[in-house]
Protein backbone atom coordinates (compact mmCIF):
# COMPACT_ATOMS: atom_id res chain seq x y z
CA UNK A 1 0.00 0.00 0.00
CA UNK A 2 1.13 3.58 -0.86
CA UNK A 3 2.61 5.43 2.28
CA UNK A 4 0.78 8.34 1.07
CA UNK A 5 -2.71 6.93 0.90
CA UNK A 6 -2.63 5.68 4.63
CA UNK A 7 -2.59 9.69 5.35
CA UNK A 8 -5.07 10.84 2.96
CA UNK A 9 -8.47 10.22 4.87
CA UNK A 10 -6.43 12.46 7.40
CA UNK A 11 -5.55 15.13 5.41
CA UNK A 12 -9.18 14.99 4.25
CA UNK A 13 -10.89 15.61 7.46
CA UNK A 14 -8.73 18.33 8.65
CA UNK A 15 -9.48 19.97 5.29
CA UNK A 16 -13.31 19.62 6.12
CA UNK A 17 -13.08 20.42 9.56
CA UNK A 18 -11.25 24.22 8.56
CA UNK A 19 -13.85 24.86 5.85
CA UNK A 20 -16.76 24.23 8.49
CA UNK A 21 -14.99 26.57 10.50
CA UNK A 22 -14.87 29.11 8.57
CA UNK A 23 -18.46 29.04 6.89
CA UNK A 24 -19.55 28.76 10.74
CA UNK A 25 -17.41 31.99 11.57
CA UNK A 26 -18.89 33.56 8.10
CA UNK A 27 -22.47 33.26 9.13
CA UNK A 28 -22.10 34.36 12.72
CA UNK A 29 -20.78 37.59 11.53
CA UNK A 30 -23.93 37.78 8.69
CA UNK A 31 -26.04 37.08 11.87
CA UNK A 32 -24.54 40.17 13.93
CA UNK A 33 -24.91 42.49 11.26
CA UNK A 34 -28.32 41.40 9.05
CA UNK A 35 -30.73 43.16 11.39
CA UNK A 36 -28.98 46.65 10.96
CA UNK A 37 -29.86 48.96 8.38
CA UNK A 38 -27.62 51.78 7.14
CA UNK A 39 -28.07 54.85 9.36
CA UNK A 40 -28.37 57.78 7.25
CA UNK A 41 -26.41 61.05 7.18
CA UNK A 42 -27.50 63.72 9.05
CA UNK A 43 -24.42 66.18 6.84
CA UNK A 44 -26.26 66.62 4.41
CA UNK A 45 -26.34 70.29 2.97
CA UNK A 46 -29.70 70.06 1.82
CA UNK A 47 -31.35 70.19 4.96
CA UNK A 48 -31.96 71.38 8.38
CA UNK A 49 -33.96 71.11 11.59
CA UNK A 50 -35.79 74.35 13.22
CA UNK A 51 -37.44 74.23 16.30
CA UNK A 52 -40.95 76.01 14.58
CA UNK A 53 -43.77 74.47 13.16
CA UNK A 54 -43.21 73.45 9.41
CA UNK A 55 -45.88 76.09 8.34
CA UNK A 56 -43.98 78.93 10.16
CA UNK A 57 -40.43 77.47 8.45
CA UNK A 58 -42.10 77.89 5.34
CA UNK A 59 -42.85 81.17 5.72
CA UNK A 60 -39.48 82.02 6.68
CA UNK A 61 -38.09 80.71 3.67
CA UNK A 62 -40.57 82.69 1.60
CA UNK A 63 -39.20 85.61 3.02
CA UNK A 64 -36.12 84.52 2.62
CA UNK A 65 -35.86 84.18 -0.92
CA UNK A 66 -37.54 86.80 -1.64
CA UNK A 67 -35.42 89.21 0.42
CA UNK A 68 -32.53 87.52 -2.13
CA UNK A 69 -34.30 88.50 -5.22
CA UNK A 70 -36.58 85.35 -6.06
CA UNK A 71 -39.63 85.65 -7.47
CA UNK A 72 -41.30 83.12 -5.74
CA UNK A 73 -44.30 80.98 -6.30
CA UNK A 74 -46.39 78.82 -3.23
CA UNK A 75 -46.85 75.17 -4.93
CA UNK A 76 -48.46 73.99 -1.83
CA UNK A 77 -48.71 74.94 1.71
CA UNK A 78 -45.16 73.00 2.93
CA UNK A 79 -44.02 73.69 -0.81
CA UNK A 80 -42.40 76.88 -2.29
CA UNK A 81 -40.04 77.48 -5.41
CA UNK A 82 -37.85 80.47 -6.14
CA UNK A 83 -36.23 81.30 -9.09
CA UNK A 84 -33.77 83.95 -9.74
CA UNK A 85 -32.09 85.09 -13.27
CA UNK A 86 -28.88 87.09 -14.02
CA UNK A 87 -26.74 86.91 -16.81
CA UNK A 88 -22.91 85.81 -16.93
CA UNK A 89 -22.00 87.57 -20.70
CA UNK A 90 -23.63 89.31 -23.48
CA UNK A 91 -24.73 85.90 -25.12
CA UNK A 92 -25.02 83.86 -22.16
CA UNK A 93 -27.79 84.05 -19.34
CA UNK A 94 -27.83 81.65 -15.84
CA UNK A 95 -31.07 80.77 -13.72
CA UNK A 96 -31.43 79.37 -10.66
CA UNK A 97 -34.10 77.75 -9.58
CA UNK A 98 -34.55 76.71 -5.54
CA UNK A 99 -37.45 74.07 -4.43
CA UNK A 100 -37.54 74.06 -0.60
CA UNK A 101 -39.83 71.47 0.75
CA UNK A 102 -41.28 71.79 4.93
CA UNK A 103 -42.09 68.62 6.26
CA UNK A 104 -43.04 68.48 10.38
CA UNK A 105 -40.97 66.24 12.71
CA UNK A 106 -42.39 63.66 14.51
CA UNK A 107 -41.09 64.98 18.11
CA UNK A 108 -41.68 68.38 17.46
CA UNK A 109 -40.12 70.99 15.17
CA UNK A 110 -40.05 70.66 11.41
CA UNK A 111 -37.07 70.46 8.63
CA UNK A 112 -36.70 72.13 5.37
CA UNK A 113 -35.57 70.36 2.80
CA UNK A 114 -34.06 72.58 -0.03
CA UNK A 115 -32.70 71.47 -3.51
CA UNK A 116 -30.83 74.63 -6.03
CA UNK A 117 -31.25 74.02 -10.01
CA UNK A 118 -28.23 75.62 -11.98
CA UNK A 119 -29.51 76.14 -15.71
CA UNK A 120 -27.46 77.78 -18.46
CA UNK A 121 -28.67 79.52 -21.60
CA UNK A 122 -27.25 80.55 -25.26
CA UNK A 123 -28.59 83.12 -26.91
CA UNK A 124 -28.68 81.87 -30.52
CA UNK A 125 -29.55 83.55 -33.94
CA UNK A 126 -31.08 81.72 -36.75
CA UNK A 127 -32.36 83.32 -39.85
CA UNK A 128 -36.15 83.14 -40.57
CA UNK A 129 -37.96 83.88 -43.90
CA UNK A 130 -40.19 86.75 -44.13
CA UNK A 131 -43.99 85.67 -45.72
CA UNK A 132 -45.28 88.72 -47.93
CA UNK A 133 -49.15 88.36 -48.55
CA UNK A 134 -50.06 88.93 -52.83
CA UNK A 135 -53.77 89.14 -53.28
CA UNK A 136 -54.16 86.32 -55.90
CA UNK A 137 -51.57 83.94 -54.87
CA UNK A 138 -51.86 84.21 -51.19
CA UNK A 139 -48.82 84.23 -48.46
CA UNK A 140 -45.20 84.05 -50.23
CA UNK A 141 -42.24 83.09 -48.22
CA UNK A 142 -39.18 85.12 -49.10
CA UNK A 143 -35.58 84.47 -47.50
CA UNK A 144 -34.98 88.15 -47.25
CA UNK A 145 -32.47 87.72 -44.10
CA UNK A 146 -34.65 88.25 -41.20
CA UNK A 147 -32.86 86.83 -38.00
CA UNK A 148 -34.64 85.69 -34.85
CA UNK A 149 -32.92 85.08 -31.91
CA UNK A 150 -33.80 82.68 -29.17
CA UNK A 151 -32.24 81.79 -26.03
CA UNK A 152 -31.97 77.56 -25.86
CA UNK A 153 -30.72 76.15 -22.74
CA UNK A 154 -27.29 74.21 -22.87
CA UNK A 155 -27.00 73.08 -19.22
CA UNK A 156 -28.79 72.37 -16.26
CA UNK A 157 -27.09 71.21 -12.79
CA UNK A 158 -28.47 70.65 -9.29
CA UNK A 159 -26.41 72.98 -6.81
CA UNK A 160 -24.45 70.89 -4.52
CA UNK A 161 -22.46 73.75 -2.89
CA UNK A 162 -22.82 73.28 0.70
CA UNK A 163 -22.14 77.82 1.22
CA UNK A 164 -24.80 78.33 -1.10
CA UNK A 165 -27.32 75.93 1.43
CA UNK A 166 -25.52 77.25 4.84
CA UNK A 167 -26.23 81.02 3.47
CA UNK A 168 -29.87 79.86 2.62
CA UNK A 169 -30.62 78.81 5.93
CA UNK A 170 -28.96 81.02 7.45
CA UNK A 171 -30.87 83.64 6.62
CA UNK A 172 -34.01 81.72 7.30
CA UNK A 173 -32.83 81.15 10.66
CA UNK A 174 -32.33 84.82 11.13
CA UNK A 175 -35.83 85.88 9.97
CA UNK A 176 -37.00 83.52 12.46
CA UNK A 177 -35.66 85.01 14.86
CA UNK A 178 -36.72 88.88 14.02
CA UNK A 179 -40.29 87.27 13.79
CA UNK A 180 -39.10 86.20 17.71
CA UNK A 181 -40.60 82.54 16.79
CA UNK A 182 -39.12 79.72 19.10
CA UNK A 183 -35.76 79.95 17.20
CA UNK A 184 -34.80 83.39 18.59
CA UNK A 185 -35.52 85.98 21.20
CA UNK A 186 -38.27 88.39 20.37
CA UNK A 187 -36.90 92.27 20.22
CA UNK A 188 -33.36 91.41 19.18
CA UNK A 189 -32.18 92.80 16.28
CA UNK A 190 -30.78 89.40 13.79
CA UNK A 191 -28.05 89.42 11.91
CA UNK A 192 -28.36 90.26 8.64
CA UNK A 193 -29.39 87.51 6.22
CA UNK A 194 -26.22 86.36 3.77
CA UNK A 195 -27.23 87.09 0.08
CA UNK A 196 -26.39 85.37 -2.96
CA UNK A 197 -27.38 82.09 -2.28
């Protein structure tokens, strides 16, 4: 008989035995960590907590964005959107466009949620024909070098600055406390709100 054979059942087991080990070792670790679920970040520059109702927040923010040269519009009563327009160049116009969203907290409170919209427009000229009207034959288009021009949009990017968010609420914040809500002292005079968010 081959020396080697005599040692292979031996060999086998302690092969079997480390591999039951291991898938033992595997799914005691899957056990410890199934039940949790990934706790979500409370950094994120697109929100923030205020100790006021969410109806109050909102109307904060209104007066925020307005005071920052927004014309704003009320979607819904915890819903508002700004939108503000200035242009970079001669042939080149920006608009930004802020949704801010003010849900109530279950102990208490509320949070804004607020998302910017970066969008970039060309101004571009394209040459038209002119129609001249002749009684018998009816409408006539000519190419007699008319131009039109038209502004078409070439870009569009949600803000993820975190200054242009911190100046945002910021400025909320303050308002809140000039309207000497929960989240400041009534007859102190706030700081005044950051622009250019």
């Amino acid at each position: 008989m081959n020396r080697f054979s005599a040692h292979r059942p031996l060999g086998l087991g302690v092969l079997l035995l480390a591999t039951s080990l291991a898938l033992s070792a595997c799914g005691s670790l899957t056990s410890r960590t199934a039940g949790k679920e990934p706790t979500p970040s409370n950094d994120s520059p697109f929100q923030k907590p205020f100790a006021v109702d969410a109806q109050t927040a909102c109307a904060a923010a209104n007066r925020a964005l307005l005071g920052d040269g927004y014309l704003t519009d009320a979607l819904s009563t915890d819903k508002i959107k700004g939108r503000k327009s200035y242009r970079t160049d001669s042939d080149r116009s920006t608009v930004v466009e802020i949704t801010v969203v003010c849900l109530p907290d279950p102990d208490g409170g509320s949070t804004l949620y607020a998302n910017g919209l970066r969008s970039t427009y060309d101004l571009k000229k394209s040459a038209t024909p002119a129609s001249i009207g002749v009684s018998l034959i009816g409408s006539v288009s000519l190419p007699i070098g008319q131009s039109a021009d038209a502004m078409v949009k070439t870009s569009d990017e949600t803000i993820t600055e975190r200054e242009f968010y911190r100046k945002f609420f910021t400025s909320v914040e303050s308002i809140l406390q000039s309207m000497g809500t929960e989240a400041g002292t009534k007859g102190k005079t706030p700081p005044a709100p950051p622009a250019d968010f």
